[in-house]
PDB file of N, CA and C in Angstrom:
ATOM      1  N   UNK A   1      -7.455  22.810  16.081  1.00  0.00           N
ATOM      2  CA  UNK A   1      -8.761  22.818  15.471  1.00  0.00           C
ATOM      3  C   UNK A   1      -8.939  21.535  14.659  1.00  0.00           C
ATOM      4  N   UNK A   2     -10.062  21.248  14.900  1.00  0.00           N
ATOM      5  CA  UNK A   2     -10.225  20.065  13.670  1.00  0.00           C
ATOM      6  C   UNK A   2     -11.526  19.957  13.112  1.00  0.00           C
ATOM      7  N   UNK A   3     -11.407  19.424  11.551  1.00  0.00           N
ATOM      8  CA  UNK A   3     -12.532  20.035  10.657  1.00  0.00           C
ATOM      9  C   UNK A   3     -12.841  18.252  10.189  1.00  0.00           C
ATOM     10  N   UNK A   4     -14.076  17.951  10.082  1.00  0.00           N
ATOM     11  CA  UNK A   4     -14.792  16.470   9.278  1.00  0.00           C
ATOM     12  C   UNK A   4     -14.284  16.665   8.105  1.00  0.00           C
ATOM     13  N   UNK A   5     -13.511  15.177   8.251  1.00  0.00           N
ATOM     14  CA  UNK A   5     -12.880  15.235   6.642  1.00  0.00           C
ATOM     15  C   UNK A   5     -13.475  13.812   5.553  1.00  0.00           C
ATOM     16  N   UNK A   6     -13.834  12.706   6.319  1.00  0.00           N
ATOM     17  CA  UNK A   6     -14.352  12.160   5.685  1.00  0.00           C
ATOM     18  C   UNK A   6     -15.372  10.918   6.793  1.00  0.00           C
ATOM     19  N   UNK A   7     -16.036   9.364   6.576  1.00  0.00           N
ATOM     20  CA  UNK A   7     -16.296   8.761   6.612  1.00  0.00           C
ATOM     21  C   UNK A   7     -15.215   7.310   6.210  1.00  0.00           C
ATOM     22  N   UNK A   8     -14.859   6.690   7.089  1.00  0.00           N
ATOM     23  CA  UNK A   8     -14.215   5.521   6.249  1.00  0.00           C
ATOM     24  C   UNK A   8     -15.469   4.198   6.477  1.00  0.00           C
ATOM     25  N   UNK A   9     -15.235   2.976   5.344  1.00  0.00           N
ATOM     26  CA  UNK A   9     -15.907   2.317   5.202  1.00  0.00           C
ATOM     27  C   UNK A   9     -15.121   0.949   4.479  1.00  0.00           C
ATOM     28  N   UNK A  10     -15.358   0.058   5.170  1.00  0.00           N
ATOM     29  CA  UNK A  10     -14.435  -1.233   5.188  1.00  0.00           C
ATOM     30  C   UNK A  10     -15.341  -2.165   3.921  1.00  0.00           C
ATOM     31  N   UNK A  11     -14.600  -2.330   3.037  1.00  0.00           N
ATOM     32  CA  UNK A  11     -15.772  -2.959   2.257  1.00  0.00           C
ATOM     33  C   UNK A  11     -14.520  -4.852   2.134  1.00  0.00           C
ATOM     34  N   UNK A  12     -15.585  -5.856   1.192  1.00  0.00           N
ATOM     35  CA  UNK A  12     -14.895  -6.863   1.531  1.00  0.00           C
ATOM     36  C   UNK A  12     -14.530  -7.394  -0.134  1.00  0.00           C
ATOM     37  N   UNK A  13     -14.690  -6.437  -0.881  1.00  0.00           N
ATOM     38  CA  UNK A  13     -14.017  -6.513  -2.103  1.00  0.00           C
ATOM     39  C   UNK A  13     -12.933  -4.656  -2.799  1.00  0.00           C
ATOM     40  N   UNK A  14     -12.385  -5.179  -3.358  1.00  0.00           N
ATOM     41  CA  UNK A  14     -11.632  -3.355  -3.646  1.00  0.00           C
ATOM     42  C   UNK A  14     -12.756  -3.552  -5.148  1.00  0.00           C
ATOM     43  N   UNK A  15     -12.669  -1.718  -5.331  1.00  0.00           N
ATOM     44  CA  UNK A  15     -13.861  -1.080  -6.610  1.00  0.00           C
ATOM     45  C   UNK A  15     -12.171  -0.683  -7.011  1.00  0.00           C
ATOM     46  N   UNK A  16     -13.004  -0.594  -8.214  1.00  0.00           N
ATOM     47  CA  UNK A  16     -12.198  -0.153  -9.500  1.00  0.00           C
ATOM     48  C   UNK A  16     -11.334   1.471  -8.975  1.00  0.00           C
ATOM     49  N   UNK A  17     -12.154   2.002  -8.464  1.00  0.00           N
ATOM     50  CA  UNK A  17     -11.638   4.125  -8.625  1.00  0.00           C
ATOM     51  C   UNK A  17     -10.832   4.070  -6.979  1.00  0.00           C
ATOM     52  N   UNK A  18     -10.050   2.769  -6.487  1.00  0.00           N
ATOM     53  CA  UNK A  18      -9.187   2.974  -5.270  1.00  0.00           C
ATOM     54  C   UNK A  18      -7.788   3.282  -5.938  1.00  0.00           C
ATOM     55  N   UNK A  19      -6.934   3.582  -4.678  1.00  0.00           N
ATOM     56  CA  UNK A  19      -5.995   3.643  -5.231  1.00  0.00           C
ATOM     57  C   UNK A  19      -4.822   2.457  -3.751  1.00  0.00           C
ATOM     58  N   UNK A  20      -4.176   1.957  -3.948  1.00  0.00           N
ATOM     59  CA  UNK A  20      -2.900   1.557  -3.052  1.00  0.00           C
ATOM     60  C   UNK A  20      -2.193   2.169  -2.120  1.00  0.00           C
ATOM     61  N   UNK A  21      -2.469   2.200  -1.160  1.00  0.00           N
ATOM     62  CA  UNK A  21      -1.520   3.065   0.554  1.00  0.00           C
ATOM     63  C   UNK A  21      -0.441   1.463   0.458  1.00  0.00           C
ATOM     64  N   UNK A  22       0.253   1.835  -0.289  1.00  0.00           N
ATOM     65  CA  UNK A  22       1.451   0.333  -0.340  1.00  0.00           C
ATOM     66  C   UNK A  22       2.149   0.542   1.401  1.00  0.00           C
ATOM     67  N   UNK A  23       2.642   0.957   1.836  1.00  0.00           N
ATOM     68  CA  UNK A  23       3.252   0.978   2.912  1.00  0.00           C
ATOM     69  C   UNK A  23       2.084   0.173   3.999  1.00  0.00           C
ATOM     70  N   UNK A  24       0.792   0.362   3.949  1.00  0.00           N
ATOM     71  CA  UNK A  24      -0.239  -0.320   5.100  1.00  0.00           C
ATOM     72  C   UNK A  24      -0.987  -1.468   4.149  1.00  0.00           C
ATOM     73  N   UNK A  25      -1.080  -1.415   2.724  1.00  0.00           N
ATOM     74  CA  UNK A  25      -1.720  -2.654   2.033  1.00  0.00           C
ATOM     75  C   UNK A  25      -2.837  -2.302   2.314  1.00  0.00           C
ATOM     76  N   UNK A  26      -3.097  -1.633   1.967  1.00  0.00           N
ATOM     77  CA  UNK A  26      -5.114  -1.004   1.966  1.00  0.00           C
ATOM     78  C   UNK A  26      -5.029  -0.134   0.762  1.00  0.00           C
ATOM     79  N   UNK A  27      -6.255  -0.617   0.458  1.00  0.00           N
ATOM     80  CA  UNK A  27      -6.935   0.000  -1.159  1.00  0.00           C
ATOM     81  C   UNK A  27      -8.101   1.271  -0.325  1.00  0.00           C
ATOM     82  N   UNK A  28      -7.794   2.693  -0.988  1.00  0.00           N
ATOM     83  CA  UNK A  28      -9.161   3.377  -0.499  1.00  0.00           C
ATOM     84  C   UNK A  28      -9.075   4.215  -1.705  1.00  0.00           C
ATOM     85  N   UNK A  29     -10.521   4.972  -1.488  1.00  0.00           N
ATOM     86  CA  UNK A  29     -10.983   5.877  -2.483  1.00  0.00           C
ATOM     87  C   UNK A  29     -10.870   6.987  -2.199  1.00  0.00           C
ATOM     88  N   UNK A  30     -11.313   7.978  -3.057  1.00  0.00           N
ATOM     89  CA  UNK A  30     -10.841   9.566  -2.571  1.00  0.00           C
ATOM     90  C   UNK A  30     -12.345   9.400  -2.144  1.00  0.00           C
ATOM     91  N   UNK A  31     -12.367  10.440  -0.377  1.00  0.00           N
ATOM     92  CA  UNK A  31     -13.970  10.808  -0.221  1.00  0.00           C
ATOM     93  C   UNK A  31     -14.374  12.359  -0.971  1.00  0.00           C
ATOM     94  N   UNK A  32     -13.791  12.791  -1.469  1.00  0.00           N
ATOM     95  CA  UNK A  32     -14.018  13.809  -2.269  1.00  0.00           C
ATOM     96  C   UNK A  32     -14.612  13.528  -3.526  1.00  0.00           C
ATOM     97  N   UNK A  33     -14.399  12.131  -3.756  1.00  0.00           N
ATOM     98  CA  UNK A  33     -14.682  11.806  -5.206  1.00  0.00           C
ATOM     99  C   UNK A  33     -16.396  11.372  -4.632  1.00  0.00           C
ATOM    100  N   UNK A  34     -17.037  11.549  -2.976  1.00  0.00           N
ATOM    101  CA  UNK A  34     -18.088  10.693  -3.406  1.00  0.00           C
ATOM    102  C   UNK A  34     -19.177  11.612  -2.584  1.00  0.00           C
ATOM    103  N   UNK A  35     -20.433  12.181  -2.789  1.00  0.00           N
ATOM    104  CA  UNK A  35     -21.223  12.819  -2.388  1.00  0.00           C
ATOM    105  C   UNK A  35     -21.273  13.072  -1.053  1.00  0.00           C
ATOM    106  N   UNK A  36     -21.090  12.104  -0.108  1.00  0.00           N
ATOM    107  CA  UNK A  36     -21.542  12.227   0.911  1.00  0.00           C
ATOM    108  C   UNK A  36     -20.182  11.745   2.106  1.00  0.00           C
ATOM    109  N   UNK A  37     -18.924  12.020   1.062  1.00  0.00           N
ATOM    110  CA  UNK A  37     -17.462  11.971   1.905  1.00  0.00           C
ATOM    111  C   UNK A  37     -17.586  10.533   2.568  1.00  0.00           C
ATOM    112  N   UNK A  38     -17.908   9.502   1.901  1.00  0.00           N
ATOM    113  CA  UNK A  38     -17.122   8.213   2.498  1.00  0.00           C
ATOM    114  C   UNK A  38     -15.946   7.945   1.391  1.00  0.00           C
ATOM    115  N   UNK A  39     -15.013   7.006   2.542  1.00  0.00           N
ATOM    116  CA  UNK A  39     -13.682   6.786   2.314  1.00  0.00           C
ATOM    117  C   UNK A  39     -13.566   5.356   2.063  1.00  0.00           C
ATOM    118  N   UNK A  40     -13.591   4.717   1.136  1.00  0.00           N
ATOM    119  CA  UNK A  40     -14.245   3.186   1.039  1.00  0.00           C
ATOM    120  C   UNK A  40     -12.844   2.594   0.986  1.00  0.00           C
ATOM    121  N   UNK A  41     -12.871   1.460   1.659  1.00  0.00           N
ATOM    122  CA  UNK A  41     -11.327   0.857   2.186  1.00  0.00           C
ATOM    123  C   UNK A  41     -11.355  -0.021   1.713  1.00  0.00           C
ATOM    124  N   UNK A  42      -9.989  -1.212   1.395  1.00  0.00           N
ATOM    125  CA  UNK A  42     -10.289  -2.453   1.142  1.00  0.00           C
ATOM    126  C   UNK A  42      -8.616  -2.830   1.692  1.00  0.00           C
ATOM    127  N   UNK A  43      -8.386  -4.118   2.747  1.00  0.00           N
ATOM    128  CA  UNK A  43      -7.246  -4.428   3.775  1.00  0.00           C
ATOM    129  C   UNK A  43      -6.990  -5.771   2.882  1.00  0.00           C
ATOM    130  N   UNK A  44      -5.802  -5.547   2.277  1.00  0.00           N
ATOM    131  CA  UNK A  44      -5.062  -6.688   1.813  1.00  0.00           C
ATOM    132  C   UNK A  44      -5.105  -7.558   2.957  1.00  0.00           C
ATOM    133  N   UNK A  45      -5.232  -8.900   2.513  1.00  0.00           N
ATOM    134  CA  UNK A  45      -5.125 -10.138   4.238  1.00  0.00           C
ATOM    135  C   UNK A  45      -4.081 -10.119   4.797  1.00  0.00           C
ATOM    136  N   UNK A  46      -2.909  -9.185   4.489  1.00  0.00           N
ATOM    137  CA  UNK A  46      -1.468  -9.386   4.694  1.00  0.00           C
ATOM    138  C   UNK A  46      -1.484  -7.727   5.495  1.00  0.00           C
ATOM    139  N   UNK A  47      -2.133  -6.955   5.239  1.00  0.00           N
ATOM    140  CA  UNK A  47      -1.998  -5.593   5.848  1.00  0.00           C
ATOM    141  C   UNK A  47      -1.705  -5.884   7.248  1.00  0.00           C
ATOM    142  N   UNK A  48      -0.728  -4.626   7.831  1.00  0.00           N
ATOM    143  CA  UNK A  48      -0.005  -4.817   8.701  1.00  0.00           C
ATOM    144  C   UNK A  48      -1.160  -4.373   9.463  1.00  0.00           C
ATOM    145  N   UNK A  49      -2.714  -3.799   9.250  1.00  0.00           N
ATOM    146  CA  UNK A  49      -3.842  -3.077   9.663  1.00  0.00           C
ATOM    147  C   UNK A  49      -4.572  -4.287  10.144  1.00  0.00           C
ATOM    148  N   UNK A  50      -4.356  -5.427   9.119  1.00  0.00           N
ATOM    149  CA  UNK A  50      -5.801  -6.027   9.247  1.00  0.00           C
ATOM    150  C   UNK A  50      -6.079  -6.892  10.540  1.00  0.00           C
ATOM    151  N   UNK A  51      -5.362  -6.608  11.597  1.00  0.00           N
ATOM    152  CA  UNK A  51      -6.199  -7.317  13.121  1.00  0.00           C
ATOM    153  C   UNK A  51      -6.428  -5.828  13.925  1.00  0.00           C
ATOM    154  N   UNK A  52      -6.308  -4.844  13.068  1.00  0.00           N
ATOM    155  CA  UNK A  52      -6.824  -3.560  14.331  1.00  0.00           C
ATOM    156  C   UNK A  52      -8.275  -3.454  14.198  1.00  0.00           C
ATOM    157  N   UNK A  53      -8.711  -2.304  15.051  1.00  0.00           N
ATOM    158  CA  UNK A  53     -10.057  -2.255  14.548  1.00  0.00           C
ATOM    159  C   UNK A  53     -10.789  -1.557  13.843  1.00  0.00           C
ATOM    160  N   UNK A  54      -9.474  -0.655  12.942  1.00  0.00           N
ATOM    161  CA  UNK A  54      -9.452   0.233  11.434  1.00  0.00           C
ATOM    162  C   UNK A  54     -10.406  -0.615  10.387  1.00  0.00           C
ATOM    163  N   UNK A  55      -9.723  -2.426  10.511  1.00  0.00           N
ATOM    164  CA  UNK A  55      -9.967  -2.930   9.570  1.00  0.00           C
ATOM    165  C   UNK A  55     -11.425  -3.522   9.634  1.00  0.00           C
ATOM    166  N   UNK A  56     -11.679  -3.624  10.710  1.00  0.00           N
ATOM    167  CA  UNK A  56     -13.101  -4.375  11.415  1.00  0.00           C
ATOM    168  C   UNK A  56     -14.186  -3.615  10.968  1.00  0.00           C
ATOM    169  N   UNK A  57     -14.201  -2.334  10.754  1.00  0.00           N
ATOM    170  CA  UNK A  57     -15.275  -1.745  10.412  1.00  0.00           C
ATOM    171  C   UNK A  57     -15.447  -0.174  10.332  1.00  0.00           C
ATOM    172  N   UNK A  58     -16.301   0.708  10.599  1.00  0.00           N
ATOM    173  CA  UNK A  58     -16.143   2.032  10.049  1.00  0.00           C
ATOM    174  C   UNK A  58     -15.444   3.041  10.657  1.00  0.00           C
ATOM    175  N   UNK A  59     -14.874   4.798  11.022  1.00  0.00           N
ATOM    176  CA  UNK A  59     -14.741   5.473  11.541  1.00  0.00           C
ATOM    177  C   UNK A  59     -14.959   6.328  11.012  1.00  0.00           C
ATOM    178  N   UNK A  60     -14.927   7.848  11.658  1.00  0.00           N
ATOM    179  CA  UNK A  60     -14.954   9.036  11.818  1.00  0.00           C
ATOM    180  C   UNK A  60     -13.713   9.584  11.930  1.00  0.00           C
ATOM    181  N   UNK A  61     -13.408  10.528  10.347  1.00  0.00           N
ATOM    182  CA  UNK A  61     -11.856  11.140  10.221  1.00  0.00           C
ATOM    183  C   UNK A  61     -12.243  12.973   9.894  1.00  0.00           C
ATOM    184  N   UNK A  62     -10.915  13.091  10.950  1.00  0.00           N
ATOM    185  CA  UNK A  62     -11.423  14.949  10.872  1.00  0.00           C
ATOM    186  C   UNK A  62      -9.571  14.908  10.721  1.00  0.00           C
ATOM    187  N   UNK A  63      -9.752  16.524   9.934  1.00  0.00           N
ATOM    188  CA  UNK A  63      -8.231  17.003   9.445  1.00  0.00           C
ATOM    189  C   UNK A  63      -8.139  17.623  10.642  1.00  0.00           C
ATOM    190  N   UNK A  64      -6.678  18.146  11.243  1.00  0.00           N
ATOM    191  CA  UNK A  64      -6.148  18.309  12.519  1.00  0.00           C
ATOM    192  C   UNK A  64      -4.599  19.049  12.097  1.00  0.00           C
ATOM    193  N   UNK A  65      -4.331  20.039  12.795  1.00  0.00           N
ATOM    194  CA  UNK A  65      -3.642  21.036  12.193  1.00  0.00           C
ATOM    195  C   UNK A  65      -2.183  20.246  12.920  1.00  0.00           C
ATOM    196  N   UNK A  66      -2.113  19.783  13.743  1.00  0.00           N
ATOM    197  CA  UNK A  66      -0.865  19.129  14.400  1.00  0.00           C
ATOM    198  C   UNK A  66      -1.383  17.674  15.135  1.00  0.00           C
ATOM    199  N   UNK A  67      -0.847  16.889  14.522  1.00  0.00           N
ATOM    200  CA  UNK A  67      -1.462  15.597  14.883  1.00  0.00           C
ATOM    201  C   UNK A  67      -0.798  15.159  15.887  1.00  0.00           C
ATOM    202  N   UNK A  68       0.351  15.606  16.234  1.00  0.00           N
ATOM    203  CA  UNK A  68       1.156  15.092  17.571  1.00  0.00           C
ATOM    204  C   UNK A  68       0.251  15.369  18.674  1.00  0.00           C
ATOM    205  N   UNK A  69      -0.234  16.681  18.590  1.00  0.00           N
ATOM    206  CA  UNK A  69      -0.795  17.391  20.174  1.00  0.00           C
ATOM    207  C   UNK A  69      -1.906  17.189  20.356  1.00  0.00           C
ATOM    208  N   UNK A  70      -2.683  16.675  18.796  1.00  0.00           N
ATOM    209  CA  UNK A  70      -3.775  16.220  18.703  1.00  0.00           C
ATOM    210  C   UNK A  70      -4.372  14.826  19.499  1.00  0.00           C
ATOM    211  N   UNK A  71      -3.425  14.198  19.805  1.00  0.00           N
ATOM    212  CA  UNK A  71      -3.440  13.010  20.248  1.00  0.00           C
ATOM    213  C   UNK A  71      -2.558  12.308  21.018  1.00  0.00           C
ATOM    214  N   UNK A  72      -1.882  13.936  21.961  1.00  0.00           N
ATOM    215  CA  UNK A  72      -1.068  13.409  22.919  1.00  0.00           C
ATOM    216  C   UNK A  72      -1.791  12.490  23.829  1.00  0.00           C
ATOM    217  N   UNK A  73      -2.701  13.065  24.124  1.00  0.00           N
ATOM    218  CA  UNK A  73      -3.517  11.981  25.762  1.00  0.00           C
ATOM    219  C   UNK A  73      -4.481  10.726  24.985  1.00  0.00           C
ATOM    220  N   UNK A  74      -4.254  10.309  23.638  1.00  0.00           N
ATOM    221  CA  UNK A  74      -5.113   9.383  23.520  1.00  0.00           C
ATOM    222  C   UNK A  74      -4.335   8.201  23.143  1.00  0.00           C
ATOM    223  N   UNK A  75      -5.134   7.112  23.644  1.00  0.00           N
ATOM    224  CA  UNK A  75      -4.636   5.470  23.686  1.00  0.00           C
ATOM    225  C   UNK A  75      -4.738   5.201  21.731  1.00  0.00           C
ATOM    226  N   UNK A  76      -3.788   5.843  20.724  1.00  0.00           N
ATOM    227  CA  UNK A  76      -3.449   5.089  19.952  1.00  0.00           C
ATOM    228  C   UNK A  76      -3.738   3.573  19.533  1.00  0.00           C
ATOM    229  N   UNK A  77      -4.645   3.194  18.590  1.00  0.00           N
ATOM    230  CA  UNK A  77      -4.683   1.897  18.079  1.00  0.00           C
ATOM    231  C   UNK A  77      -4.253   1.876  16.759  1.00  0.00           C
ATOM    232  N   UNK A  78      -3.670   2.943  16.170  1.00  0.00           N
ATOM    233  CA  UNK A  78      -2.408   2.717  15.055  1.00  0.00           C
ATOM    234  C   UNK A  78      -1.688   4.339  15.009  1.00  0.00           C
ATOM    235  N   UNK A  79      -0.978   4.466  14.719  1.00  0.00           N
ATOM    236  CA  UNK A  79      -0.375   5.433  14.245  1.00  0.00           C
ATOM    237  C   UNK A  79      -0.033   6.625  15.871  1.00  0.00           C
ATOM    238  N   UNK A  80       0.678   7.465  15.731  1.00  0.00           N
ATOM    239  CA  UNK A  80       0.666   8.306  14.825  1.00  0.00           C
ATOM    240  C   UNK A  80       1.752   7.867  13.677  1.00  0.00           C
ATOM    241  N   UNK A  81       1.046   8.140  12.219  1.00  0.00           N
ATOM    242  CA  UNK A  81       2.425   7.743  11.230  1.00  0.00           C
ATOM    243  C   UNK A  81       2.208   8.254   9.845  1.00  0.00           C
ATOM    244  N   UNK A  82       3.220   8.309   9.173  1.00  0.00           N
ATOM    245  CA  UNK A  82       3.488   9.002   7.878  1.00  0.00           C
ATOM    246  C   UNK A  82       2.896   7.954   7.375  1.00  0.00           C
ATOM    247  N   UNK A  83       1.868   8.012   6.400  1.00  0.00           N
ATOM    248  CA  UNK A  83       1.211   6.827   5.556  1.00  0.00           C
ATOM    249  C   UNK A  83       1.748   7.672   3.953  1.00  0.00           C
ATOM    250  N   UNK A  84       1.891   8.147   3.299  1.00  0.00           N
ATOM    251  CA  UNK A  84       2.735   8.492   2.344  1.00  0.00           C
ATOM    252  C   UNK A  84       3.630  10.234   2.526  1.00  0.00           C
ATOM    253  N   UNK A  85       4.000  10.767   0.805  1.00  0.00           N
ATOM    254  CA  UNK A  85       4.707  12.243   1.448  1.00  0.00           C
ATOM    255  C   UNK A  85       4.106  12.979   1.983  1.00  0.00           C
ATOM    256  N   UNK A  86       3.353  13.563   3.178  1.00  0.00           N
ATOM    257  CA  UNK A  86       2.844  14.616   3.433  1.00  0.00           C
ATOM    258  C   UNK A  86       1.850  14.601   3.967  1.00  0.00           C
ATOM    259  N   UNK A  87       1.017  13.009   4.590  1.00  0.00           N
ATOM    260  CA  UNK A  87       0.281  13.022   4.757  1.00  0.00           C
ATOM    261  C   UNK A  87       0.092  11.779   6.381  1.00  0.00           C
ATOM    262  N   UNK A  88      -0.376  12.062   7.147  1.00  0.00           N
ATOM    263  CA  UNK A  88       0.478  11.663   8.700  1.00  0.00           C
ATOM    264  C   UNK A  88      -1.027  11.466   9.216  1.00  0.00           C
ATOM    265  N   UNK A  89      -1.174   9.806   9.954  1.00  0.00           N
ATOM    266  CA  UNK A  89      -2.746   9.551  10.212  1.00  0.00           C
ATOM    267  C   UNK A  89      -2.467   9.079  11.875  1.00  0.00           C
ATOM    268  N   UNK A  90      -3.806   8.826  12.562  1.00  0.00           N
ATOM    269  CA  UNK A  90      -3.766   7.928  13.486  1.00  0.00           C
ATOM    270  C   UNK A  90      -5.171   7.825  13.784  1.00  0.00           C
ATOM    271  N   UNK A  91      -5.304   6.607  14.516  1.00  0.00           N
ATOM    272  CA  UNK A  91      -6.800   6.260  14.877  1.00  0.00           C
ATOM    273  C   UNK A  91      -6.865   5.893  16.311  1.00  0.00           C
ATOM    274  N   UNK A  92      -7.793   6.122  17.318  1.00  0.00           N
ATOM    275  CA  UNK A  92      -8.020   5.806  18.292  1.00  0.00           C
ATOM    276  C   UNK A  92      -9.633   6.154  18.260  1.00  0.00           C
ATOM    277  N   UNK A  93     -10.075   5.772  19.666  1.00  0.00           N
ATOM    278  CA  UNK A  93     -11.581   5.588  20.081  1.00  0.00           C
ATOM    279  C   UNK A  93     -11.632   6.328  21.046  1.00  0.00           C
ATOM    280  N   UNK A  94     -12.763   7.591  20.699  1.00  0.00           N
ATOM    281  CA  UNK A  94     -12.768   8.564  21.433  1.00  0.00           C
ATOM    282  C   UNK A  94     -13.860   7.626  22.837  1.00  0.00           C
ATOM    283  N   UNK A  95     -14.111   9.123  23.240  1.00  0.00           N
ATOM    284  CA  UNK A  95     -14.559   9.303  25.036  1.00  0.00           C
ATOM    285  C   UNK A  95     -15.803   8.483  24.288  1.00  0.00           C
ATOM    286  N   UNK A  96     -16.697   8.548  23.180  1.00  0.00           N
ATOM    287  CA  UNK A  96     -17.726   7.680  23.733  1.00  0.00           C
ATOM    288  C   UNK A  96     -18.156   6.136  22.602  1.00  0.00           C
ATOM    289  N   UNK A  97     -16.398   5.844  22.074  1.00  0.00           N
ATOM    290  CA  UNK A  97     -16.394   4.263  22.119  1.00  0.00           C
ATOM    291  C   UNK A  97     -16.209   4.235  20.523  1.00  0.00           C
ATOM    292  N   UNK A  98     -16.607   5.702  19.721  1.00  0.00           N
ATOM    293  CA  UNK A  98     -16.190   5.703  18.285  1.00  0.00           C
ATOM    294  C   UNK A  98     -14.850   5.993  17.641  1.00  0.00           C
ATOM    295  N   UNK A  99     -14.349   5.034  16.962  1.00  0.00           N
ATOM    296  CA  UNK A  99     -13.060   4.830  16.253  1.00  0.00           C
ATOM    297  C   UNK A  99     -12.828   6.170  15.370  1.00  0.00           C
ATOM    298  N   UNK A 100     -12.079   6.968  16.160  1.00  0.00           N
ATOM    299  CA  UNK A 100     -11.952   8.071  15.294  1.00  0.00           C
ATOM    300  C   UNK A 100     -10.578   8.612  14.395  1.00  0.00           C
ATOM    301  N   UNK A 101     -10.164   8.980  13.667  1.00  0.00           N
ATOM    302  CA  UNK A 101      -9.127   8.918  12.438  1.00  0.00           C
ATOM    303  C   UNK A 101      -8.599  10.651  12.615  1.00  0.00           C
ATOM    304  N   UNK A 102      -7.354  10.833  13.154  1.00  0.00           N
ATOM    305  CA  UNK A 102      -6.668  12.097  12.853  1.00  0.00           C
ATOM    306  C   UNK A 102      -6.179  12.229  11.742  1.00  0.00           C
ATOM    307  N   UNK A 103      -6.146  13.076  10.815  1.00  0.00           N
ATOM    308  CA  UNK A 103      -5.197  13.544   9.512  1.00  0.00           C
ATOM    309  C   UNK A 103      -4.681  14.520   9.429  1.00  0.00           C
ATOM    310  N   UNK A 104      -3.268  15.127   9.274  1.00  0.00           N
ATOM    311  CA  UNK A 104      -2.794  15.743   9.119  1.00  0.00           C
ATOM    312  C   UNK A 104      -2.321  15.904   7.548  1.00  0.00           C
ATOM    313  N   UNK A 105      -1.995  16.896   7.079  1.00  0.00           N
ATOM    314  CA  UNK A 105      -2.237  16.819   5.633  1.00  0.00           C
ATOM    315  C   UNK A 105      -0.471  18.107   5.508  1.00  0.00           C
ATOM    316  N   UNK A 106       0.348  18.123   4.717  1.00  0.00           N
ATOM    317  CA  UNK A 106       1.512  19.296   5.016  1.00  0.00           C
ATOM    318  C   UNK A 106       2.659  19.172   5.021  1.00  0.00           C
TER     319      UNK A 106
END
Protein backbone atom coordinates (compact mmCIF):
# COMPACT_ATOMS: atom_id res chain seq x y z
CA UNK A 1 0.00 0.00 0.00
CA UNK A 2 1.17 3.38 -0.36
CA UNK A 3 -0.09 6.61 1.17
CA UNK A 4 1.09 10.67 -0.20
CA UNK A 5 3.54 11.64 2.08
CA UNK A 6 4.86 14.70 0.89
CA UNK A 7 5.93 17.12 -2.14
CA UNK A 8 9.73 17.69 -2.54
CA UNK A 9 11.01 21.00 -3.80
CA UNK A 10 14.60 21.90 -4.85
CA UNK A 11 15.22 25.34 -3.79
CA UNK A 12 18.72 27.22 -4.65
CA UNK A 13 19.40 28.62 -1.24
CA UNK A 14 18.86 26.41 2.35
CA UNK A 15 15.97 28.38 4.93
CA UNK A 16 16.69 28.55 8.31
CA UNK A 17 13.88 25.50 9.77
CA UNK A 18 16.07 22.58 7.47
CA UNK A 19 17.75 20.21 8.96
CA UNK A 20 21.17 18.06 7.43
CA UNK A 21 20.68 14.31 5.73
CA UNK A 22 24.77 14.37 6.33
CA UNK A 23 25.22 11.00 4.69
CA UNK A 24 23.59 12.57 1.02
CA UNK A 25 24.57 16.50 1.86
CA UNK A 26 21.06 17.82 1.38
CA UNK A 27 19.39 20.28 3.66
CA UNK A 28 15.35 19.56 3.83
CA UNK A 29 12.48 20.59 5.88
CA UNK A 30 9.90 18.67 7.68
CA UNK A 31 6.65 18.62 5.17
CA UNK A 32 4.63 18.31 8.17
CA UNK A 33 5.90 21.48 9.37
CA UNK A 34 4.23 23.13 6.12
CA UNK A 35 0.46 23.41 5.09
CA UNK A 36 0.37 21.98 2.04
CA UNK A 37 3.24 18.97 2.67
CA UNK A 38 6.15 20.33 0.61
CA UNK A 39 9.54 19.01 1.41
CA UNK A 40 11.89 21.95 0.58
CA UNK A 41 15.47 20.64 -0.30
CA UNK A 42 18.68 22.30 -0.58
CA UNK A 43 21.94 19.85 -2.45
CA UNK A 44 25.25 20.79 -1.07
CA UNK A 45 27.49 21.17 -4.62
CA UNK A 46 29.39 18.22 -3.26
CA UNK A 47 26.16 15.94 -2.66
CA UNK A 48 26.69 12.62 -3.85
CA UNK A 49 22.72 13.57 -5.28
CA UNK A 50 23.58 16.56 -7.04
CA UNK A 51 23.89 15.20 -10.89
CA UNK A 52 20.62 12.96 -10.39
CA UNK A 53 17.45 14.19 -11.19
CA UNK A 54 16.34 14.36 -7.32
CA UNK A 55 18.46 17.40 -7.46
CA UNK A 56 17.21 19.03 -10.79
CA UNK A 57 13.91 19.63 -9.61
CA UNK A 58 10.61 18.46 -7.92
CA UNK A 59 8.92 14.94 -7.02
CA UNK A 60 6.16 13.09 -5.70
CA UNK A 61 6.88 11.00 -2.28
CA UNK A 62 4.34 8.40 -0.90
CA UNK A 63 5.15 6.18 2.40
CA UNK A 64 5.33 2.40 1.31
CA UNK A 65 5.08 -0.38 3.77
CA UNK A 66 8.15 -2.44 2.17
CA UNK A 67 10.27 -0.54 -0.06
CA UNK A 68 12.17 -3.50 -1.46
CA UNK A 69 8.93 -4.98 -3.24
CA UNK A 70 7.89 -1.65 -3.72
CA UNK A 71 10.31 -1.12 -6.31
CA UNK A 72 11.39 -4.38 -7.38
CA UNK A 73 10.50 -3.78 -11.24
CA UNK A 74 11.51 -0.13 -11.23
CA UNK A 75 14.67 1.48 -12.97
CA UNK A 76 16.10 3.11 -9.69
CA UNK A 77 17.75 6.62 -10.10
CA UNK A 78 18.98 6.55 -6.43
CA UNK A 79 18.46 4.35 -3.77
CA UNK A 80 17.03 1.89 -2.53
CA UNK A 81 18.97 3.18 0.77
CA UNK A 82 19.08 3.83 4.45
CA UNK A 83 19.33 7.74 4.46
CA UNK A 84 19.45 7.81 8.38
CA UNK A 85 18.15 5.17 11.56
CA UNK A 86 14.97 3.97 10.34
CA UNK A 87 14.27 5.62 7.58
CA UNK A 88 15.02 3.88 3.86
CA UNK A 89 14.23 6.10 0.46
CA UNK A 90 14.41 5.65 -3.31
CA UNK A 91 13.44 7.59 -6.34
CA UNK A 92 12.62 6.59 -9.76
CA UNK A 93 10.19 7.89 -12.65
CA UNK A 94 7.10 6.32 -12.83
CA UNK A 95 5.01 4.95 -16.07
CA UNK A 96 4.16 8.54 -16.96
CA UNK A 97 7.70 10.40 -16.72
CA UNK A 98 7.14 11.78 -12.89
CA UNK A 99 10.09 11.45 -10.47
CA UNK A 100 8.58 9.66 -7.80
CA UNK A 101 10.15 9.12 -4.04
CA UNK A 102 9.47 5.71 -1.99
CA UNK A 103 9.72 6.00 1.91
CA UNK A 104 9.79 3.60 4.14
CA UNK A 105 9.71 4.74 7.65
CA UNK A 106 10.51 1.48 10.70
Amino acid sequence: MKKFAHFGAVLKEKQANMNLLESLKVWASNPDDDPNQIEFLYFEPDSPMIDTPVAKGGHIAYMVDNIDEQVANENCCWGPMDVCPGVRIAFFTDENGVLTEYCQAG
